[in-house]
Each structure stands twice: as C-alpha cells, then as structure tokens.
Protein backbone atom coordinates (compact mmCIF):
# COMPACT_ATOMS: atom_id res chain seq x y z
CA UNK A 1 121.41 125.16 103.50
CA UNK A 2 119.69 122.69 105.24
CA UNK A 3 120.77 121.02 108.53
CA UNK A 4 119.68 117.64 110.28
CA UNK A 5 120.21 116.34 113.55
CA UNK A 6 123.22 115.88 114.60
CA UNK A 7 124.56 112.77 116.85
CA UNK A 8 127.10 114.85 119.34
CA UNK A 9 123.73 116.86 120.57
CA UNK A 10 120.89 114.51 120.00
CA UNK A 11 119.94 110.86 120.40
CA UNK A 12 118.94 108.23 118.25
CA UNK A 13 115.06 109.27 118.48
CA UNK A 14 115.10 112.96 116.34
CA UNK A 15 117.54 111.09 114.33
CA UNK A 16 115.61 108.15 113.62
CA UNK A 17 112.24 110.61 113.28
CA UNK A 18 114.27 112.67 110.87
CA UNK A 19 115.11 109.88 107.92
CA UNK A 20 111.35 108.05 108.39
CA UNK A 21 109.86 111.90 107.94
CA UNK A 22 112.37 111.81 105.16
CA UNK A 23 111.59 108.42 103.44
CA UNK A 24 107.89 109.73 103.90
CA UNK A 25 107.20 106.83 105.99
CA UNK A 26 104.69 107.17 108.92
CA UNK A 27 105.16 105.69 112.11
CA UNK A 28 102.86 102.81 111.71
CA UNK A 29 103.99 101.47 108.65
CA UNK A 30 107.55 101.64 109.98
CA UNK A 31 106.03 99.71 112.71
CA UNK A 32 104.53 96.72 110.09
CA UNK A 33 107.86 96.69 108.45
CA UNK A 34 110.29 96.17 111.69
CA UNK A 35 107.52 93.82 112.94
CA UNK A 36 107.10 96.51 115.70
CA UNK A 37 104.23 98.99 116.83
CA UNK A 38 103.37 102.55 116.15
CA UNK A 39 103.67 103.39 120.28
CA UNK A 40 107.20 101.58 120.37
CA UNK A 41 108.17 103.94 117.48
CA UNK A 42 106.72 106.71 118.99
CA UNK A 43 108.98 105.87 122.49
CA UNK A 44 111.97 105.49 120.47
CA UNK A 45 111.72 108.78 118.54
CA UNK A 46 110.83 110.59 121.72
CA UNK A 47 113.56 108.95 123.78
CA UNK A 48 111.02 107.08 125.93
CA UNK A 49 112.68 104.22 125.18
CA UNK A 50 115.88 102.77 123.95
CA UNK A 51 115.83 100.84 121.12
CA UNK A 52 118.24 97.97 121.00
CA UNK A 53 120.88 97.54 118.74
CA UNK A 54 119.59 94.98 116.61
CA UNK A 55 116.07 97.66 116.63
CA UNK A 56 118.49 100.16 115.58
CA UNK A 57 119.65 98.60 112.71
CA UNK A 58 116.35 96.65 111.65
CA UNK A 59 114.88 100.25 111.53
CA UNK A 60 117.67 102.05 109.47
CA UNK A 61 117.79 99.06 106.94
CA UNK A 62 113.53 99.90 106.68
CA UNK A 63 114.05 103.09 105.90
CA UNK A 64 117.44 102.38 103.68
CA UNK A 65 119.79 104.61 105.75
CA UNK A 66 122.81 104.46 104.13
CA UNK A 67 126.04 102.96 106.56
CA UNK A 68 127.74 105.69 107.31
CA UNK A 69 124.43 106.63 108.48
CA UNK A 70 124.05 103.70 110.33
CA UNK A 71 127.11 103.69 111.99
CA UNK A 72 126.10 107.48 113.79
CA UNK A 73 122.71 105.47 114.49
CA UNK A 74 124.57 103.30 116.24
CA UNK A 75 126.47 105.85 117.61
CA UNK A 76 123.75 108.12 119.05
CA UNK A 77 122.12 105.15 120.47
CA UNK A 78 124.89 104.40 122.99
CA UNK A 79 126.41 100.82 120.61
CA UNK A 80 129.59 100.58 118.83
CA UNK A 81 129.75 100.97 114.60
CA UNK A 82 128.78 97.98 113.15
CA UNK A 83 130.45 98.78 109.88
CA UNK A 84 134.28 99.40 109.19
CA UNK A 85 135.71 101.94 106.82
CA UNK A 86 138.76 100.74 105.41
CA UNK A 87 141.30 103.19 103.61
CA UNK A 88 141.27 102.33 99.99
CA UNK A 89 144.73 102.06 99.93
CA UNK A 90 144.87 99.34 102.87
CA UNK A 91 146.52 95.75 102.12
CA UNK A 92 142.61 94.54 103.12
CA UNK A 93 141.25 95.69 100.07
CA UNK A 94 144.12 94.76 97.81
CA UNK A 95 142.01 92.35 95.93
CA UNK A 96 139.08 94.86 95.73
CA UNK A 97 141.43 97.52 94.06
CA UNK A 98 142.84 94.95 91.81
CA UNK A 99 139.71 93.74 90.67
CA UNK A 100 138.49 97.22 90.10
CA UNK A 101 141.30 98.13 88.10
CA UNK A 102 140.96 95.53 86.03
CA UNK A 103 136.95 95.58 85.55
CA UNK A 104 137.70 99.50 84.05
CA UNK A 105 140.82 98.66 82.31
CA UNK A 106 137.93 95.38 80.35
CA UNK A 107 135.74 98.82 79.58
CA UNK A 108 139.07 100.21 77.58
CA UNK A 109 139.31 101.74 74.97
CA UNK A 110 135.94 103.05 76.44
CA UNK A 111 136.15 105.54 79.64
CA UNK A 112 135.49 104.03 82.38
CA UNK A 113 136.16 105.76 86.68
CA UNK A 114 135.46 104.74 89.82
CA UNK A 115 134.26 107.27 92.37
CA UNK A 116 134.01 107.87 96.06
CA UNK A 117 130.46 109.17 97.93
CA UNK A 118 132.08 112.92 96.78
CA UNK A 119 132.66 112.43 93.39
CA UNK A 120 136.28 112.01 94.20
CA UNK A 121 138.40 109.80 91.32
CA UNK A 122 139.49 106.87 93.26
CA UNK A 123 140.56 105.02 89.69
CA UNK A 124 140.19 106.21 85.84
CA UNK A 125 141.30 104.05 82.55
CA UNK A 126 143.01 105.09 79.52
CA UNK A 127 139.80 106.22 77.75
CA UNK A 128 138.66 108.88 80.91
CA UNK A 129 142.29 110.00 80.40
CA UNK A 130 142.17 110.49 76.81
CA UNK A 131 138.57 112.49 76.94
CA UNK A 132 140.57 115.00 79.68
CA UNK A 133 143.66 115.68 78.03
CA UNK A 134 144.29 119.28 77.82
CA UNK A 135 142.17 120.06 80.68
CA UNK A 136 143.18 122.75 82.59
CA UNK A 137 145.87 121.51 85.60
CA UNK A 138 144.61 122.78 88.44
CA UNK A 139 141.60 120.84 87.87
CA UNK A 140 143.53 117.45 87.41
CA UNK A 141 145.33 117.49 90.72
CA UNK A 142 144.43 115.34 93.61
CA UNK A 143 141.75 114.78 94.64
CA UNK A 144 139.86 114.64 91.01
CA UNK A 145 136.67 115.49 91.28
CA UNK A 146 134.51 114.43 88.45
CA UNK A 147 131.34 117.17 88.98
CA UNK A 148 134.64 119.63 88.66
CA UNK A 149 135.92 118.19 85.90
CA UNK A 150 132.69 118.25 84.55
CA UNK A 151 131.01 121.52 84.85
CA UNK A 152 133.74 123.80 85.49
CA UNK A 153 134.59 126.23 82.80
CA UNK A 154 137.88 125.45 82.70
CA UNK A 155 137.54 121.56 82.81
CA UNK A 156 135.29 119.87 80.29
CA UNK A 157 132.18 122.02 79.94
CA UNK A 158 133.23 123.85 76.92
CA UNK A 159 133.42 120.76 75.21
CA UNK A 160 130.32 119.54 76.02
CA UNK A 161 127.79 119.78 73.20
CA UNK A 162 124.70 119.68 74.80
CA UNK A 163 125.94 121.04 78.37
CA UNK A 164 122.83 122.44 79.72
CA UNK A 165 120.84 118.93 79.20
CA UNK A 166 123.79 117.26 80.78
CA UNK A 167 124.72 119.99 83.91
CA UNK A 168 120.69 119.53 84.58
CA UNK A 169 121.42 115.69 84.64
CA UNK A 170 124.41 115.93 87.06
CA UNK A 171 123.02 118.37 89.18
CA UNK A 172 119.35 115.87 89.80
CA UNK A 173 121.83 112.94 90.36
CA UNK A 174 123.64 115.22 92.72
CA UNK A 175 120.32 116.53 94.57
CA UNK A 176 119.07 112.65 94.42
CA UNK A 177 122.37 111.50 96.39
CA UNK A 178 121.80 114.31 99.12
CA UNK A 179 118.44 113.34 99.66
CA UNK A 180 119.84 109.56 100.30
CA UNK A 181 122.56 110.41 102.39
CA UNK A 182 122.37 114.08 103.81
CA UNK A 183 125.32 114.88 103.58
CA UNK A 184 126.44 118.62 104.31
CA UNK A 185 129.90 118.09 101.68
CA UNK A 186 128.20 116.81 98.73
CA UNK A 187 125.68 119.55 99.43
CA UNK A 188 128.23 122.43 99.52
CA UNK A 189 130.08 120.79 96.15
CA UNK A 190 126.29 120.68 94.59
CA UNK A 191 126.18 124.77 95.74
CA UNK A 192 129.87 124.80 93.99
CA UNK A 193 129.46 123.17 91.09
CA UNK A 194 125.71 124.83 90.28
CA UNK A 195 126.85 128.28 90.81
CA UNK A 196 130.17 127.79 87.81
CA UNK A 197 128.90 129.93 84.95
CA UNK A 198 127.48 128.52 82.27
CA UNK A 199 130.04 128.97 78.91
CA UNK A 200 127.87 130.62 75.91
CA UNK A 201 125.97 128.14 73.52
CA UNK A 202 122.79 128.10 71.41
CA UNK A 203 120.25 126.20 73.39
CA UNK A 204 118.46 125.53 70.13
CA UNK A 205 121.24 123.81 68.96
CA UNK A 206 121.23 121.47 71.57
CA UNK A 207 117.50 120.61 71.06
CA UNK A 208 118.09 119.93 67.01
CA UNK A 209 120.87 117.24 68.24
CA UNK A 210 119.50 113.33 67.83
CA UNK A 211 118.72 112.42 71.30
CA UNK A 212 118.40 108.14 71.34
CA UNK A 213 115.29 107.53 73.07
CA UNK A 214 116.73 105.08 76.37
CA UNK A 215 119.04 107.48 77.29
CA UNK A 216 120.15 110.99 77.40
CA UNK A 217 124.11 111.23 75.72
CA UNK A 218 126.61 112.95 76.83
CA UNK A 219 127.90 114.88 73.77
CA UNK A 220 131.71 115.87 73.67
CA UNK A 221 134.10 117.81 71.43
CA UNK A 222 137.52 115.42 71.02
CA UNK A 223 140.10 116.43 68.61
CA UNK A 224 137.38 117.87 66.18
CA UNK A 225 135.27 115.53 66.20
CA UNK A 226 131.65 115.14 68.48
CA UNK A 227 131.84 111.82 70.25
CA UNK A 228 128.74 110.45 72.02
CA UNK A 229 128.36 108.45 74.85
CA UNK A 230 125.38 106.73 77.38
CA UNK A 231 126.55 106.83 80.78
CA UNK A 232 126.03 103.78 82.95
CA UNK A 233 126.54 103.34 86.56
CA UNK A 234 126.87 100.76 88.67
CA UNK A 235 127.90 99.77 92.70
CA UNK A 236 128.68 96.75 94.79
CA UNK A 237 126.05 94.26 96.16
CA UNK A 238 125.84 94.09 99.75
CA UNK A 239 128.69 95.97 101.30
CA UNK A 240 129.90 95.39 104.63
CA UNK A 241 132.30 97.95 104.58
CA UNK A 242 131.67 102.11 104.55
CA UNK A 243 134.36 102.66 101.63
CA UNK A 244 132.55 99.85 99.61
CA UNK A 245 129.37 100.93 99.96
CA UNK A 246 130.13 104.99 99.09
CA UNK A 247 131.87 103.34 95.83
CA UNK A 248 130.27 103.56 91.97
CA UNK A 249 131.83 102.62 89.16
CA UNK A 250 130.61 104.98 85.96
CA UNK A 251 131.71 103.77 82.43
CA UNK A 252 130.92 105.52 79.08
CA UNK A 253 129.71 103.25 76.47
CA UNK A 254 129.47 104.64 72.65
CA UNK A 255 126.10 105.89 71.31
CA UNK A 256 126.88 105.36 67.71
CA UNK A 257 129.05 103.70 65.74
CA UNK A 258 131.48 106.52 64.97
CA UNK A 259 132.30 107.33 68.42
CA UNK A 260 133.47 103.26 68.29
CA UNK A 261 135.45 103.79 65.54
CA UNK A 262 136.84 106.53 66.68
CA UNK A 263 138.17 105.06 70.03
CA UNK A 264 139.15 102.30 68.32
CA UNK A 265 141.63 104.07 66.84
CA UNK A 266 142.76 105.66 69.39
CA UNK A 267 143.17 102.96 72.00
CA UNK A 268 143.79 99.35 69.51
C-alpha cells in the first residue's frame, strides 16, 4: 500500500514536495505559476524557509490539492484550517440538503444518489431504490456504500450484464480519486472492493452487447428485463466547505427508449 507524508511527523516542505512530484510538476514551473522562484520552492520543500499562509495556499491551489488537503497544509505549516467541515446533518446546510433532495427527486423516475469522498450514500431517490430492491440486507445498512453495492456478490453484481466492463470502470474512477486525494480509506475500500470475486459470466457475451459510442452503459437485470443506463456525474462549483467539496451527485439517465418506458411505468 502506499504511504505519503504525514503532517504529525513532517512539515509542510516533504508535503508540499510530495503532491508537485505527484502532479508531475517541477519546481520551476511551480515557481512561474505562484509567481515565485525555483530557489524559494526549493527552501520551502527543504524547510529552509517558511512559506506564508497565503504561499501555502497559492501553492496547493497550483497543484489542485484538494481541501482537506489543504487544511493539513495549513496544518503542517504552523496556520489554522482555512476551510470548515460541516456535518451534513447541521442546521447550516439545511438549504444545501434541501436543495439536493430536491435536484435528485427532478431526476425521478430516473436513479439518481449523492455521495460522500468514500462512496458513502448521503441521499438516494425513488429510482436508486427501485434498481436495489432485493439486495441483500446487510449490504443496505448504514453507511451505504455504493462501490459495495456495486461489486459485491451479494449486492448488485449479479445483475449486472456487462460487469467486467463496468467493475473495470469503477475500479479506474476509484484509482483516479486516490491519485487526487491520497487517501489511505478509499485506498483500502479500492483493495476491498477489487478483491470480491467476480460471479460467472460469458465475457463474449458482454462484447456482442450494443455499446453507444459516447458512453459506456451500465447494463442491469430488473424484474426480467435488461435496463440500460449512461452514468453522469457531477459536483459543486467552488466549495468553501470540506463536506461540499468531497460531495458528487451521480444520476442514471436511460440509454434507450425501453429502459424510459420501462421506468415510466414504474415511477408515473
């Protein structure tokens, strides 16, 4: 598994060294971009010198550090968090949950969820609820994770008509998230969720299946019937709060016209 630098041993230098090696950035065209030099860079990383906060946070917006990140920037550097995190459930974002219930509940009767920085559920419409019904229990209880939901074999992946195409997708949007954030829990659910077995298919099957050319569909068993769906997702502009920022909002919109039908029907 790999490890980073971590703020309770280090300062804000290996840190800071650690996400520009990361972004594949080299010192001197950090420089350019923070209107800085490649020797002040160099100081910083090597704890020669203390950046500032506003340096801090010029830097880490350079090399798109996400906030939470920020924050232990801050943190390592000797400043205070710039950037709240406010419990979802807090009267403060009242309006935010509102609004986010009601953008989903628009999608219905398409699925439509809202999830956290771990995949967590944080809010799910009428149409995610239909598409899980009969899932096994254990997997519904709180916290719902949607990569569980997904690619367990107990959850949805037996449904799933072209699974492997899709567990490939979720796993590179999983792998593309660590890289952003480095973060050691989304890296051991990524290590949970790619070690669940993989229920028995034809894999030639899935190549035969009609694949529209902008997007790769999620294919699903429901009731019978194969229902197909491109998966859109879609986060806040600007955040100025942690919880914000780690939110995205994933809706499923039909790929044909019998999957509309279908839901339709279902949800009028």
């Amino acid at each position: 598994m790999t490890t980073y630098p971590s703020t309770t041993d280090q300062g804000v230098g290996p840190l800071l060294r650690a996400w520009r090696e990361q972004r594949r950035v080299s010192q001197l065209e950090l420089a350019l971009r923070a209107d800085s030099s490649a020797r002040h860079i160099s100081f910083i990383e090597t704890g020669r010198s203390r950046p500032s906060e506003e340096m801090v946070l010029r830097l880490a917006e350079h090399l798109d550090v996400p906030m939470r990140e920020r924050n232990a920037l801050l943190l390592a550097a000797g400043y205070a968090p710039r950037y709240p995190e406010t419990p979802l459930d807090d009267p403060a974002l009242g309006a935010l949950r509102e609004g986010i219930e009601r953008l989903i509940g628009g999608y219905e009767p398409y699925p439509a969820l809202v999830v956290d920085a771990l995949y967590d559920v944080v809010a799910a419409n009428r149409g995610i609820m239909t598409l899980i019904d009969g899932v096994c229990e254990t997997l519904l209880e709180p916290p719902l994770n949607a990569m569980r939901l997904a690619l367990h074999p107990r959850g949805l992946a037996p449904r799933i008509r072209n699974l492997r195409a899709w567990r490939g997708h979720l796993l590179e949007q999983m792998e593309r998230q660590i890289a952003l954030h480095r973060s050691e829990p989304l890296r051991a659910l990524y290590e949970e969720v790619a070690a669940y077995p993989v229920p028995g298919g034809d894999p030639a099957e899935e190549l035969s299946e009609p694949v529209p050319y902008f997007a790769l569909p999620l294919r699903i068993e429901h009731e019978g019937r194969t229902l197909s769906f491109i998966s859109s997702i879609s986060t806040f502009n600007t955040p100025m709060d942690v919880t914000v920022a780690e939110l995205a909002i994933e809706t499923l919109l039909p790929a044909d016209p019998a999957t509309v039908k279908y839901l339709q029907s279902l949800l009028p």
